[in-house]
C-alpha atoms as a PDB file:
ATOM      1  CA  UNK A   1     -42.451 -19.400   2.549  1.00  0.00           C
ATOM      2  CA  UNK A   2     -44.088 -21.767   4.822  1.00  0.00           C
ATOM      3  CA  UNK A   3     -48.270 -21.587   5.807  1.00  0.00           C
ATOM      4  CA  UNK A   4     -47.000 -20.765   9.489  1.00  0.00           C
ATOM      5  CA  UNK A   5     -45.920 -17.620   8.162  1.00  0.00           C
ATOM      6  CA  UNK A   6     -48.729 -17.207   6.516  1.00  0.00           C
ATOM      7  CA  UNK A   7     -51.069 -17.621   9.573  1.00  0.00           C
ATOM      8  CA  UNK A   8     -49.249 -14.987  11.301  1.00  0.00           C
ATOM      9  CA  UNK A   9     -49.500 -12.588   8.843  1.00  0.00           C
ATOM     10  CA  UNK A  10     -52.996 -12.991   8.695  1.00  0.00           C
ATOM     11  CA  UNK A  11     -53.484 -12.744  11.963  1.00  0.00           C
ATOM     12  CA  UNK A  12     -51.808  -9.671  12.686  1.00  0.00           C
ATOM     13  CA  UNK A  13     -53.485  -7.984   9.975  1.00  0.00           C
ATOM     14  CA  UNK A  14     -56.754  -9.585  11.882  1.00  0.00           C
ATOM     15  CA  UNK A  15     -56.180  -7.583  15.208  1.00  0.00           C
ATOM     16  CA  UNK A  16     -53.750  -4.832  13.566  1.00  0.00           C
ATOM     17  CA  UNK A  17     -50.968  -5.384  16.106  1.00  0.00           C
ATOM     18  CA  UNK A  18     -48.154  -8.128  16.792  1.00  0.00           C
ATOM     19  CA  UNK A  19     -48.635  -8.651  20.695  1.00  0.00           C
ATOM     20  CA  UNK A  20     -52.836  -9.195  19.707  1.00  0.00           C
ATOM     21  CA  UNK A  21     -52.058 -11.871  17.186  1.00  0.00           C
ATOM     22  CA  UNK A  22     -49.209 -13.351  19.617  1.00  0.00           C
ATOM     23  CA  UNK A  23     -52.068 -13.923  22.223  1.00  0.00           C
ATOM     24  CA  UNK A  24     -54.285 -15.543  19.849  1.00  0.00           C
ATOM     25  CA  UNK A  25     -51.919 -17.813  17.898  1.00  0.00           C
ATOM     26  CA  UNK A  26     -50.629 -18.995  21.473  1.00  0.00           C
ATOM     27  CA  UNK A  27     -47.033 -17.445  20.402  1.00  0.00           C
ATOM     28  CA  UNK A  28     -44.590 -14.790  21.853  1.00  0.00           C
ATOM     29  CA  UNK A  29     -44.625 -11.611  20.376  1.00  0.00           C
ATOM     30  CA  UNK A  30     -40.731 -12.066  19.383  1.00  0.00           C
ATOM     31  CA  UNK A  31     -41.663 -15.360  17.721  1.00  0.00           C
ATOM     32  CA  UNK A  32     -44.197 -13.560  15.654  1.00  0.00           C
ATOM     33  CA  UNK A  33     -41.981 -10.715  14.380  1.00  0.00           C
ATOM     34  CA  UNK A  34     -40.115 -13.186  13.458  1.00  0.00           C
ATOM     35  CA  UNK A  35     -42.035 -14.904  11.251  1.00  0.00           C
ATOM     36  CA  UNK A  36     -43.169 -11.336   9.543  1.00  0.00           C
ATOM     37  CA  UNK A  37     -39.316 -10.484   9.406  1.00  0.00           C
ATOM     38  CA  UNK A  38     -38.824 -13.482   7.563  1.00  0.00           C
ATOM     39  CA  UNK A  39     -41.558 -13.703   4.884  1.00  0.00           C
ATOM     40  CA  UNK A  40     -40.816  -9.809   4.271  1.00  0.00           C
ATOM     41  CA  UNK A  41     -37.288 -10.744   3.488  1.00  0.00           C
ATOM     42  CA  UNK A  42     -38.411 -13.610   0.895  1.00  0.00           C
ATOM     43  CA  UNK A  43     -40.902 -11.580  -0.860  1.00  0.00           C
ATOM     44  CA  UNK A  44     -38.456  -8.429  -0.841  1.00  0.00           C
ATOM     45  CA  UNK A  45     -41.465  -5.727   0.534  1.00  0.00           C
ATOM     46  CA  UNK A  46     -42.197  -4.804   3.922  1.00  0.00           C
ATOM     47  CA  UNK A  47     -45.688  -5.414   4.570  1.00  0.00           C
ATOM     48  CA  UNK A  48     -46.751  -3.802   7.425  1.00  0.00           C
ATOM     49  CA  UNK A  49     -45.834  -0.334   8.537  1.00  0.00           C
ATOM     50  CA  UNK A  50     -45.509   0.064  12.554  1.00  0.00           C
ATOM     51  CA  UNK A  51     -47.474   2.992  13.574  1.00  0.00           C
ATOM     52  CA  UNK A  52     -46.809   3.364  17.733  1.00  0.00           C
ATOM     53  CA  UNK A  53     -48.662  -0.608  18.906  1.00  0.00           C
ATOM     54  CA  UNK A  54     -50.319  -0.422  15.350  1.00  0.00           C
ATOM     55  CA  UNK A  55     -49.424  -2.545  12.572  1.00  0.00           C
ATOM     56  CA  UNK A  56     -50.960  -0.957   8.842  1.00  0.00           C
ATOM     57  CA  UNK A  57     -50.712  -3.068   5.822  1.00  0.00           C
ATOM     58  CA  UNK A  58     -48.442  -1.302   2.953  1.00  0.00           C
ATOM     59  CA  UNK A  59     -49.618  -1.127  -0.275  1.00  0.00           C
ATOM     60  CA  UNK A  60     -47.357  -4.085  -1.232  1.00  0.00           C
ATOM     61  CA  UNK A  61     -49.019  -6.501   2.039  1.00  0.00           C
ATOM     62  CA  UNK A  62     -52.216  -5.428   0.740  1.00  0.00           C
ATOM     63  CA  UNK A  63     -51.958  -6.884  -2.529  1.00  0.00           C
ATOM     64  CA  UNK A  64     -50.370 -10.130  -1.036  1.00  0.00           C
ATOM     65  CA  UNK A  65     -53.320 -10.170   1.626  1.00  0.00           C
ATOM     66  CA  UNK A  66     -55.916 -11.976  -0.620  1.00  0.00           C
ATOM     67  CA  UNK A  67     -53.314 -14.072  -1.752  1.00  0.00           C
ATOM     68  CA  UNK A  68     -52.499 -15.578   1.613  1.00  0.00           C
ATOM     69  CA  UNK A  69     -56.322 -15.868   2.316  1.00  0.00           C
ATOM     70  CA  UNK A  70     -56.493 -18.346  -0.331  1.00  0.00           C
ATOM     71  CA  UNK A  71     -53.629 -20.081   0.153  1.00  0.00           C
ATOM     72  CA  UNK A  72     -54.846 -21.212   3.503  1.00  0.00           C
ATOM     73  CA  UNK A  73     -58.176 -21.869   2.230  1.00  0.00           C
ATOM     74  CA  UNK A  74     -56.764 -23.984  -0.324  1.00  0.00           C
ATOM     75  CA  UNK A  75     -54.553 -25.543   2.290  1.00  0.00           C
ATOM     76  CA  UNK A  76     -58.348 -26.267   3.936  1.00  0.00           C
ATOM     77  CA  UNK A  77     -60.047 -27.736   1.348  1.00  0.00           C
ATOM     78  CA  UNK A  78     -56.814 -30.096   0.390  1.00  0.00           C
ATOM     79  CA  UNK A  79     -57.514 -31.123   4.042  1.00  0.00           C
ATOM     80  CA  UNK A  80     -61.381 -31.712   3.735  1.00  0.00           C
ATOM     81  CA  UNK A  81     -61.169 -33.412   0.615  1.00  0.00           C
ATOM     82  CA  UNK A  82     -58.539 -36.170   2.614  1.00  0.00           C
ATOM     83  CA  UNK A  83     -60.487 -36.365   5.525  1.00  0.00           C
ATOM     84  CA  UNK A  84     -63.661 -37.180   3.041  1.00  0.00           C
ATOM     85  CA  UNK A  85     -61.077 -39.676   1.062  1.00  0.00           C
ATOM     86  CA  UNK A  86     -60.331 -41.564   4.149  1.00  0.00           C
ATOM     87  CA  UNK A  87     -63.709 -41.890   5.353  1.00  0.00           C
ATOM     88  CA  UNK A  88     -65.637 -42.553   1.694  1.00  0.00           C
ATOM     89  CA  UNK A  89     -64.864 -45.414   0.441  1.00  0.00           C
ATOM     90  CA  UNK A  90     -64.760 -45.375  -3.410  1.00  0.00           C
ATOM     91  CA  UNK A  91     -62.244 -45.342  -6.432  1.00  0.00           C
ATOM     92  CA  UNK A  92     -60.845 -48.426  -8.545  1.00  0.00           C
ATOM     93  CA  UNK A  93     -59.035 -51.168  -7.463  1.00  0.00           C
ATOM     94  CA  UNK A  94     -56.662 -52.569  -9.918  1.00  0.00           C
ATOM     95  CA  UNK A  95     -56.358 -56.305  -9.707  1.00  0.00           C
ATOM     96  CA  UNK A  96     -53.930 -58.663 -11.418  1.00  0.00           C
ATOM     97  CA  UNK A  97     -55.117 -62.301 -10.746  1.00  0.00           C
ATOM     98  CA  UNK A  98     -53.923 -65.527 -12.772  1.00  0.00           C
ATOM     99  CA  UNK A  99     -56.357 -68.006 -14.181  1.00  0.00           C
ATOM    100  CA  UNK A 100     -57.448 -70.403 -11.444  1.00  0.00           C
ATOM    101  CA  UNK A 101     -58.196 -67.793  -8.639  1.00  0.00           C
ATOM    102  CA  UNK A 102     -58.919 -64.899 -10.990  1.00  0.00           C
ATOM    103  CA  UNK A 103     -61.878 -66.550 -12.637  1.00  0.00           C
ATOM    104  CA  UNK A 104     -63.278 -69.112 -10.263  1.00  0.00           C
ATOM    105  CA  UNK A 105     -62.276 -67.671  -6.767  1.00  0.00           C
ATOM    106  CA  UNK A 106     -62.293 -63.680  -7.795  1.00  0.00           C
ATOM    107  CA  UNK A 107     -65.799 -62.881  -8.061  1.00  0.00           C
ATOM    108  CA  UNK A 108     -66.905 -65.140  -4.916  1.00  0.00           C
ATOM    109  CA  UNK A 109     -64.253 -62.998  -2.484  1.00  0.00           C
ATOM    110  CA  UNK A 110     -65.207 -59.559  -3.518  1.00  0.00           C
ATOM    111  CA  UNK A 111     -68.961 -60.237  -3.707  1.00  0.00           C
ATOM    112  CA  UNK A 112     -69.660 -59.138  -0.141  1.00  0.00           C
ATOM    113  CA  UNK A 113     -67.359 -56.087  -0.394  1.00  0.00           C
ATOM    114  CA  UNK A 114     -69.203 -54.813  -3.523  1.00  0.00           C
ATOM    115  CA  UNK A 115     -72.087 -54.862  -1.643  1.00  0.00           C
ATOM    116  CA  UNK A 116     -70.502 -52.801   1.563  1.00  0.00           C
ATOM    117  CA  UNK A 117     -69.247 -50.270  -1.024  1.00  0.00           C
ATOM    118  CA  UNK A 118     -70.706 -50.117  -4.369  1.00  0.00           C
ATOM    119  CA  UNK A 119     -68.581 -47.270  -5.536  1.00  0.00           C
ATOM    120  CA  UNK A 120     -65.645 -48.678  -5.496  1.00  0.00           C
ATOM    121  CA  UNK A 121     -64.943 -50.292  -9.771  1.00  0.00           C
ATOM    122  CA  UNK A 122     -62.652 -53.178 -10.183  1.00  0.00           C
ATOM    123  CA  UNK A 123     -60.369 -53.309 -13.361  1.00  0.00           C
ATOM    124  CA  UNK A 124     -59.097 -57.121 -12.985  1.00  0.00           C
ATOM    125  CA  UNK A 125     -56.302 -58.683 -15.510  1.00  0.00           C
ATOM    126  CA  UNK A 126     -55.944 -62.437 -15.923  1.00  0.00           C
ATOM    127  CA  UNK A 127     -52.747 -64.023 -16.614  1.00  0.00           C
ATOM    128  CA  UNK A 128     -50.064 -66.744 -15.377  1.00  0.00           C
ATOM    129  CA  UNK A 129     -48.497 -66.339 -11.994  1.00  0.00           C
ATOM    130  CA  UNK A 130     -45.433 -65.053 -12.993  1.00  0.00           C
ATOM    131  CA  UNK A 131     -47.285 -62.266 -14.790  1.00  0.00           C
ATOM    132  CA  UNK A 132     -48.817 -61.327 -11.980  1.00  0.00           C
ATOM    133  CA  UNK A 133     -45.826 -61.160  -9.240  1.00  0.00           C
ATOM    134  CA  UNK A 134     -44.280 -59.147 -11.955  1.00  0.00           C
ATOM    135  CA  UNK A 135     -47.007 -56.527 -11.909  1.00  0.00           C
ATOM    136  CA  UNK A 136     -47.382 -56.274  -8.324  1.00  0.00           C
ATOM    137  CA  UNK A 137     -43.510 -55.591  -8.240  1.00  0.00           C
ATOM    138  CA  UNK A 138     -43.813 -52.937 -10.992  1.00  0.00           C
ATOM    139  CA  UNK A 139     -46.247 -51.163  -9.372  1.00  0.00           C
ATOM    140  CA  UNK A 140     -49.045 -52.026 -12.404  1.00  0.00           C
ATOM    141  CA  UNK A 141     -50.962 -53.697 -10.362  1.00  0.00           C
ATOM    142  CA  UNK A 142     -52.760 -53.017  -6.510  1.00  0.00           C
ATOM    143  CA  UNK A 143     -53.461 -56.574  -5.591  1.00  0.00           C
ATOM    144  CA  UNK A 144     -52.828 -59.882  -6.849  1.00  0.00           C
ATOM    145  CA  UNK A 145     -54.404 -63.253  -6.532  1.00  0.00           C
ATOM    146  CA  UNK A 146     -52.311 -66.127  -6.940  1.00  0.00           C
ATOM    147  CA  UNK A 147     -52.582 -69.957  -5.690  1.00  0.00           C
ATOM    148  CA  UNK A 148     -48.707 -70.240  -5.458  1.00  0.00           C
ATOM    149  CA  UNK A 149     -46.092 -68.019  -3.417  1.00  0.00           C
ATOM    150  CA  UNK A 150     -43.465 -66.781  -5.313  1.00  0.00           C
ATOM    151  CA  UNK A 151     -40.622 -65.375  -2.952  1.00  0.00           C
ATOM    152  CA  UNK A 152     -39.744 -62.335  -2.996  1.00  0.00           C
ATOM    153  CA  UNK A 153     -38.872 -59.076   0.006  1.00  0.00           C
ATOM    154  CA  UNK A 154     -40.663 -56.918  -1.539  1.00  0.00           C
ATOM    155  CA  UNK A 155     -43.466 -58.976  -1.090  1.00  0.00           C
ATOM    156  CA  UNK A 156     -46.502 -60.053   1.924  1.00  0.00           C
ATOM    157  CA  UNK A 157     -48.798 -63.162   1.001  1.00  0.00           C
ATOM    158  CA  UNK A 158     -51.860 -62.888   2.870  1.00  0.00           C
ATOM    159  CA  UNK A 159     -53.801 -66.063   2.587  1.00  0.00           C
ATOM    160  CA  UNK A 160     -57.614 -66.136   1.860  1.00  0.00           C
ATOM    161  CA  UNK A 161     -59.217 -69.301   0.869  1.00  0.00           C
ATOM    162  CA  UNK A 162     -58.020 -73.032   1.088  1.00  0.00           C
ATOM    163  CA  UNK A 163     -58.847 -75.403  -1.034  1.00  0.00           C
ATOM    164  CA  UNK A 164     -58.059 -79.013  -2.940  1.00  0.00           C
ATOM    165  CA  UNK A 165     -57.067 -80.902  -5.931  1.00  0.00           C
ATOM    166  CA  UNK A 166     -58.824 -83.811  -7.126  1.00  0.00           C
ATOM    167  CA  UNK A 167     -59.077 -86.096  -9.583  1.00  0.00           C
ATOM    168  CA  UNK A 168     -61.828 -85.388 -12.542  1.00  0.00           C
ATOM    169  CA  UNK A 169     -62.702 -87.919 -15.072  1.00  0.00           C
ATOM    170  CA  UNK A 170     -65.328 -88.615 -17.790  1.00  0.00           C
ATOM    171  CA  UNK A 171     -68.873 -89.291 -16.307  1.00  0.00           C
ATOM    172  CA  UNK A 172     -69.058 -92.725 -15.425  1.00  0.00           C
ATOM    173  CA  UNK A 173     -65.498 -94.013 -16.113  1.00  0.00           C
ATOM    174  CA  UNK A 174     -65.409 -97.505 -16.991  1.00  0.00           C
ATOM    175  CA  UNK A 175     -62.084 -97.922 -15.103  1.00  0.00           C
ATOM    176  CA  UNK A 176     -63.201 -96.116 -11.862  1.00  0.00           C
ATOM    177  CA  UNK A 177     -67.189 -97.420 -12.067  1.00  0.00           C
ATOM    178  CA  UNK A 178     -66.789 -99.079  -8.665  1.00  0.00           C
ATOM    179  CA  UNK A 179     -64.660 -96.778  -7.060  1.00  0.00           C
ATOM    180  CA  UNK A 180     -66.441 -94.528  -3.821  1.00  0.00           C
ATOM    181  CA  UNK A 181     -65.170 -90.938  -3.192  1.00  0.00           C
ATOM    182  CA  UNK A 182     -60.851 -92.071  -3.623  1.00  0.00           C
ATOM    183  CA  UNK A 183     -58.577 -93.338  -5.900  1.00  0.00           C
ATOM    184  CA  UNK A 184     -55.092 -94.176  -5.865  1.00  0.00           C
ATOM    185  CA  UNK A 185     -51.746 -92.539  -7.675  1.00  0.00           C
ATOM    186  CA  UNK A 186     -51.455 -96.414  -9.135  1.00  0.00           C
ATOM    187  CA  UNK A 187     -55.333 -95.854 -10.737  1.00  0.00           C
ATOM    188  CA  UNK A 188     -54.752 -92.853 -12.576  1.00  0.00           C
ATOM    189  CA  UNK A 189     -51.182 -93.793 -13.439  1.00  0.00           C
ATOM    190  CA  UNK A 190     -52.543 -95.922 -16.008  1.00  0.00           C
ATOM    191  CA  UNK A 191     -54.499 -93.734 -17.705  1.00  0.00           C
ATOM    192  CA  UNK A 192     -54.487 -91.026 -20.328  1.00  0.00           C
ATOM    193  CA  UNK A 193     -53.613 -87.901 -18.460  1.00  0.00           C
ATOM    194  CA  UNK A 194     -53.975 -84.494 -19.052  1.00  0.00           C
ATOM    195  CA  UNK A 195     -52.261 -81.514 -17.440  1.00  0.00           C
ATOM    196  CA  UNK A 196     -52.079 -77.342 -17.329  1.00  0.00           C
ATOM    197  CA  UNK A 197     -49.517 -75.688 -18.755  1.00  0.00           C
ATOM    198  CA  UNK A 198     -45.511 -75.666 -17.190  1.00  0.00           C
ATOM    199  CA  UNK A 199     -46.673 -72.031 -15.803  1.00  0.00           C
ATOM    200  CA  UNK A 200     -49.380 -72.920 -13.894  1.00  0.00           C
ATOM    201  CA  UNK A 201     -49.988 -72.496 -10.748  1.00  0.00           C
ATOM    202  CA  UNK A 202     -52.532 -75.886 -10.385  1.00  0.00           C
ATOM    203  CA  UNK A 203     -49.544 -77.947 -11.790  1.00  0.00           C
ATOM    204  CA  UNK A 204     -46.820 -76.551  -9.469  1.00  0.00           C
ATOM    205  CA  UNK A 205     -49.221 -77.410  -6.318  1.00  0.00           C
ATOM    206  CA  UNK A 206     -49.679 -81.306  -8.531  1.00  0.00           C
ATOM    207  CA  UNK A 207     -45.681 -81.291  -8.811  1.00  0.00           C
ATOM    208  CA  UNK A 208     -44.985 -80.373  -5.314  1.00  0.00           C
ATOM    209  CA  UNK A 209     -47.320 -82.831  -4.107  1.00  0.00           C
ATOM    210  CA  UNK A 210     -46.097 -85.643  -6.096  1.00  0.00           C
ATOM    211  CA  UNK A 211     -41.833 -84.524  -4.968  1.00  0.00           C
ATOM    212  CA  UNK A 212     -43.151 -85.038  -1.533  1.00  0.00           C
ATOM    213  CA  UNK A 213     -44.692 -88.358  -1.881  1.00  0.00           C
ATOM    214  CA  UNK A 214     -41.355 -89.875  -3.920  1.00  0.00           C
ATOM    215  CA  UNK A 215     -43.608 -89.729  -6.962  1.00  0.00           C
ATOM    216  CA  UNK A 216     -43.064 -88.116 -10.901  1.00  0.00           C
ATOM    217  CA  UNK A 217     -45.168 -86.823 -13.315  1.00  0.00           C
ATOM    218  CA  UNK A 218     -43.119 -88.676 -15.410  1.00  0.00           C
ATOM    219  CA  UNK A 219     -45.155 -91.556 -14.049  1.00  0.00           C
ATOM    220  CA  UNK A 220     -48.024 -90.511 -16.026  1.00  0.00           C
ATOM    221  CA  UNK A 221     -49.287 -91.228 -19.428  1.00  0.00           C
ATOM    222  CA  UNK A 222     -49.538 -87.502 -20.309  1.00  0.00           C
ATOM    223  CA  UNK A 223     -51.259 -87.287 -23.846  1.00  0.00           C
ATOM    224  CA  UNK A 224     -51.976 -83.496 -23.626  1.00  0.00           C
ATOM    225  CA  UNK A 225     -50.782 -80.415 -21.773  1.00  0.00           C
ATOM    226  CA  UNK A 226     -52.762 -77.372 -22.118  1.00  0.00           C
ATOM    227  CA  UNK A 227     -53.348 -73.314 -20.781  1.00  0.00           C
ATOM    228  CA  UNK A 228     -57.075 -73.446 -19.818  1.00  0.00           C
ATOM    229  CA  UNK A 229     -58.313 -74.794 -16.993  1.00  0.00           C
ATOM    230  CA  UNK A 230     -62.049 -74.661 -19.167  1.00  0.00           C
ATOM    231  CA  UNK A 231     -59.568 -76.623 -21.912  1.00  0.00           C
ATOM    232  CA  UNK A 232     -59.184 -79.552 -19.572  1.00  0.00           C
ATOM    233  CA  UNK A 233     -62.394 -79.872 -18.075  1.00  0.00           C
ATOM    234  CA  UNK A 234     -63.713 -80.258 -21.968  1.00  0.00           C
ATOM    235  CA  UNK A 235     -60.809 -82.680 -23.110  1.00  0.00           C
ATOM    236  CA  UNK A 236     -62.223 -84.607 -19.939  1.00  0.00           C
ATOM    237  CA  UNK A 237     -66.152 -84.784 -20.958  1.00  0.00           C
ATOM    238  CA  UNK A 238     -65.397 -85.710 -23.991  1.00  0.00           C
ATOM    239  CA  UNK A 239     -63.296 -88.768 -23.338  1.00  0.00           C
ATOM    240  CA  UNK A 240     -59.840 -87.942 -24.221  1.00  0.00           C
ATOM    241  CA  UNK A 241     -58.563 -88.799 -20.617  1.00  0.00           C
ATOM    242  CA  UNK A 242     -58.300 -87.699 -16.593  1.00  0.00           C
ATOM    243  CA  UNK A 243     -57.174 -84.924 -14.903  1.00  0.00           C
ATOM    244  CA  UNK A 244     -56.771 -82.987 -11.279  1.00  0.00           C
ATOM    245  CA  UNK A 245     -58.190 -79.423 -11.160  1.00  0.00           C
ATOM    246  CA  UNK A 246     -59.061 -77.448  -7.665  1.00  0.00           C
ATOM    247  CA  UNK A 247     -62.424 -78.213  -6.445  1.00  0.00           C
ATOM    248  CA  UNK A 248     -63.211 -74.687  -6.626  1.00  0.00           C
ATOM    249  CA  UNK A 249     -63.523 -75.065 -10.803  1.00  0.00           C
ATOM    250  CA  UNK A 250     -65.559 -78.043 -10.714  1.00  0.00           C
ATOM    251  CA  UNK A 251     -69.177 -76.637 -11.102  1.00  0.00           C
ATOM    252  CA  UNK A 252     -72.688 -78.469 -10.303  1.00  0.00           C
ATOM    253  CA  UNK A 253     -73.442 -78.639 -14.187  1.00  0.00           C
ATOM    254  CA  UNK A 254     -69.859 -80.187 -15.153  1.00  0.00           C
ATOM    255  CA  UNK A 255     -70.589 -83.483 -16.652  1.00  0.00           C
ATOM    256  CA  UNK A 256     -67.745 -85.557 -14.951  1.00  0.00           C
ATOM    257  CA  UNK A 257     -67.218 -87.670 -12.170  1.00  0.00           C
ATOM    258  CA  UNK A 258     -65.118 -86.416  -8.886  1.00  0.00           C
ATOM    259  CA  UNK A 259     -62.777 -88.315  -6.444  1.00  0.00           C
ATOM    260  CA  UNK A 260     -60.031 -87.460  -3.900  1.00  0.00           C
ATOM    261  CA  UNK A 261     -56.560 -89.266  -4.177  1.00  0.00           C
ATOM    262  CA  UNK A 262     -55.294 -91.219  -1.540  1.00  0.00           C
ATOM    263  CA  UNK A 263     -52.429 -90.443  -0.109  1.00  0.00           C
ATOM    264  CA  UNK A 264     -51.728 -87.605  -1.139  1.00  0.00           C
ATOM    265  CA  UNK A 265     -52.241 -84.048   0.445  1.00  0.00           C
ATOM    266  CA  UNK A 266     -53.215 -81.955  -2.540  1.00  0.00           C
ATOM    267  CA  UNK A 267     -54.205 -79.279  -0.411  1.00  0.00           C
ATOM    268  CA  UNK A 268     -53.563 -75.355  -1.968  1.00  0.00           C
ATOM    269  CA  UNK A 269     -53.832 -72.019  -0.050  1.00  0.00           C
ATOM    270  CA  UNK A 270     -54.642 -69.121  -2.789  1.00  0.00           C
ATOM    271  CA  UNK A 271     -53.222 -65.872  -1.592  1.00  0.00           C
ATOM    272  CA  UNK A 272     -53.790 -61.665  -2.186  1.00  0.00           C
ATOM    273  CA  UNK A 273     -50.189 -60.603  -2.849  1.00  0.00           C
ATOM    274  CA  UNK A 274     -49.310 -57.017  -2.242  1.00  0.00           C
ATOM    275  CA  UNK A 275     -46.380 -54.701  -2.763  1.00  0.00           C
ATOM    276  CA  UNK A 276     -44.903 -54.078   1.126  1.00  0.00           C
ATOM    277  CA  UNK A 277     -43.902 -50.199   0.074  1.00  0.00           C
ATOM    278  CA  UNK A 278     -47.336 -49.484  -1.679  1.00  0.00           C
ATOM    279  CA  UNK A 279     -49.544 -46.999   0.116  1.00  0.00           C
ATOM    280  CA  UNK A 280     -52.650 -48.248  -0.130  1.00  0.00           C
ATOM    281  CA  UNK A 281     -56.002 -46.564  -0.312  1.00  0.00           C
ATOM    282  CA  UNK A 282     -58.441 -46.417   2.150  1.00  0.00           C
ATOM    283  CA  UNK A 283     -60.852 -48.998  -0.245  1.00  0.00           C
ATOM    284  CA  UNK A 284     -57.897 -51.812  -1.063  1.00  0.00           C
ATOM    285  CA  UNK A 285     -57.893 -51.803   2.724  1.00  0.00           C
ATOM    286  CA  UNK A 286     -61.115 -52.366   3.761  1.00  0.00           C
ATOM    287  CA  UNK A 287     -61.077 -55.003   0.734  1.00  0.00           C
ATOM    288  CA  UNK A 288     -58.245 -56.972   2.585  1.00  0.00           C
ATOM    289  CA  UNK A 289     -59.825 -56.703   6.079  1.00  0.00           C
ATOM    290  CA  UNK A 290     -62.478 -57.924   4.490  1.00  0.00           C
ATOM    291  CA  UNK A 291     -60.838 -61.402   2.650  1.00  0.00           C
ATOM    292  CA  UNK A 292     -58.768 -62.109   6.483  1.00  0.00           C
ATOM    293  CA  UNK A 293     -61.948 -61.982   7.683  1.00  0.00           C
ATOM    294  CA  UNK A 294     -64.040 -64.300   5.330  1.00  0.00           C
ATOM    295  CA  UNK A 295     -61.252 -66.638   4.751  1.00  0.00           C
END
């Protein structure tokens, strides 16, 4: 049974003749019976009796009459409630983000979408990179924001903010007291160093950048490795040693000293990753118009 059938049947019941409803459904009169003949032969009852050009509903197409009628007005309504989907904007968004762009970057991209479309709820996850890719894959998770691209077909990187890595240090550093805005690899080399974690995506972008320049973090004295970017900025006031963190986590009220490394481009795109065979809903894309834009 398909809602053609359907249409006709209500229509010929409408004018109470075949070649009537023909006119009006912009059919031939043949093509019509033929739709009657065949929903009659699924439902095993003849509905309509032919009475000279008169077509009178049996007792059987009577009692399937208000059945049809609200199949197609179901049918409606499924089609009014997508049309009012794709033109409201509202729903959640489920975001998987790891540390560096999930916490610092997050709430500074979606602030001007929340205000276009404050219906729309966020339910964000933070985790390591890896984590992330993993979720987008598996279909957990809409959207991702990473600061590393992990390869993968399944897989389009769409690139929303650019930003760099630089070098913080205790406030007023006795080794680096008279150094202006740079430092070299040979400067830091010499002092206590601290790093993130083997799965982050902050020391993959340090790594890369070192591999490029013929340079190891082997090189450096590191004394500590740890998980939180928040971990290393308060190793760093307090004295223990140096490290290099994006810009974007370095706050106003951080009490530490900032400079740029020569030499080295320590440069870092952070991306939204999405599935390529996800349909996405009408909010998740106005949410990535809106980061190509702003980026």
């Amino acid at each position: 049974m398909d809602l053609r059938q359907l249409e006709v049947f209500i229509s010929v019941v409408k004018f109470g003749n075949f070649s009537t409803a023909a006119k009006e459904l912009f059919l031939t009169q043949p093509t019509v019976s033929s739709h009657i003949d065949s929903l009659e032969k699924e439902l095993g009852v003849k509905l309509f009796e032919r009475r000279s050009r008169k077509a009178v509903l049996t007792q059987a197409g009577k009692i399937f009459y208000p059945y049809a009628i609200d199949i197609l007005r179901l049918k409606q309504k499924g089609i009014e409630s997508i049309g009012r989907f794709k033109t409201t904007i509202q729903g959640k968004i489920n975001i998987a983000a790891s540390s560096t762009p999930g916490i610092y970057l997050l709430p500074f991209l979606i602030k001007p979408f929340m205000k276009l479309y404050p219906r729309v709820r966020f339910d964000v996850s933070i985790s390591n990179t890896a984590d992330v890719i993993n979720k987008i894959i598996d279909y957990k998770a809409d959207l991702g924001f990473v600061g590393s691209v992990y390869k993968d077909r399944q897989l389009e990187y769409i690139p929303v903010f650019e930003d760099e890595m630089v070098v913080i240090t205790p406030p007023g550093y006795r080794t680096f007291k008279g150094c202006v805005g740079e430092i070299s690899f040979e400067e830091i080399a010499e002092e206590k160093f601290i790093v993130r974690g083997k799965g982050s995506a902050t020391r993959k972008v340090f790594e890369n950048a070192l591999k490029k320049n013929n340079r190891k973090m082997d090189e450096l004295n590191i004394i500590l490795e740890i998980d939180s970017v928040e971990g290393v900025k308060n190793f760093v006031e307090e004295g223990f040693g140096i490290s290099v963190l994006p810009r974007i986590c370095i706050k106003q009220e951080d009490n530490m000293d900032v400079f740029c490394l020569k030499d080295l481009n320590l440069k870092r795109r952070f991306y939204v990753v999405v599935h390529k065979n996800r349909v996405l809903t009408p909010a998740i894309e106005k949410l990535i118009a809106i980061l190509r834009r702003e980026k």
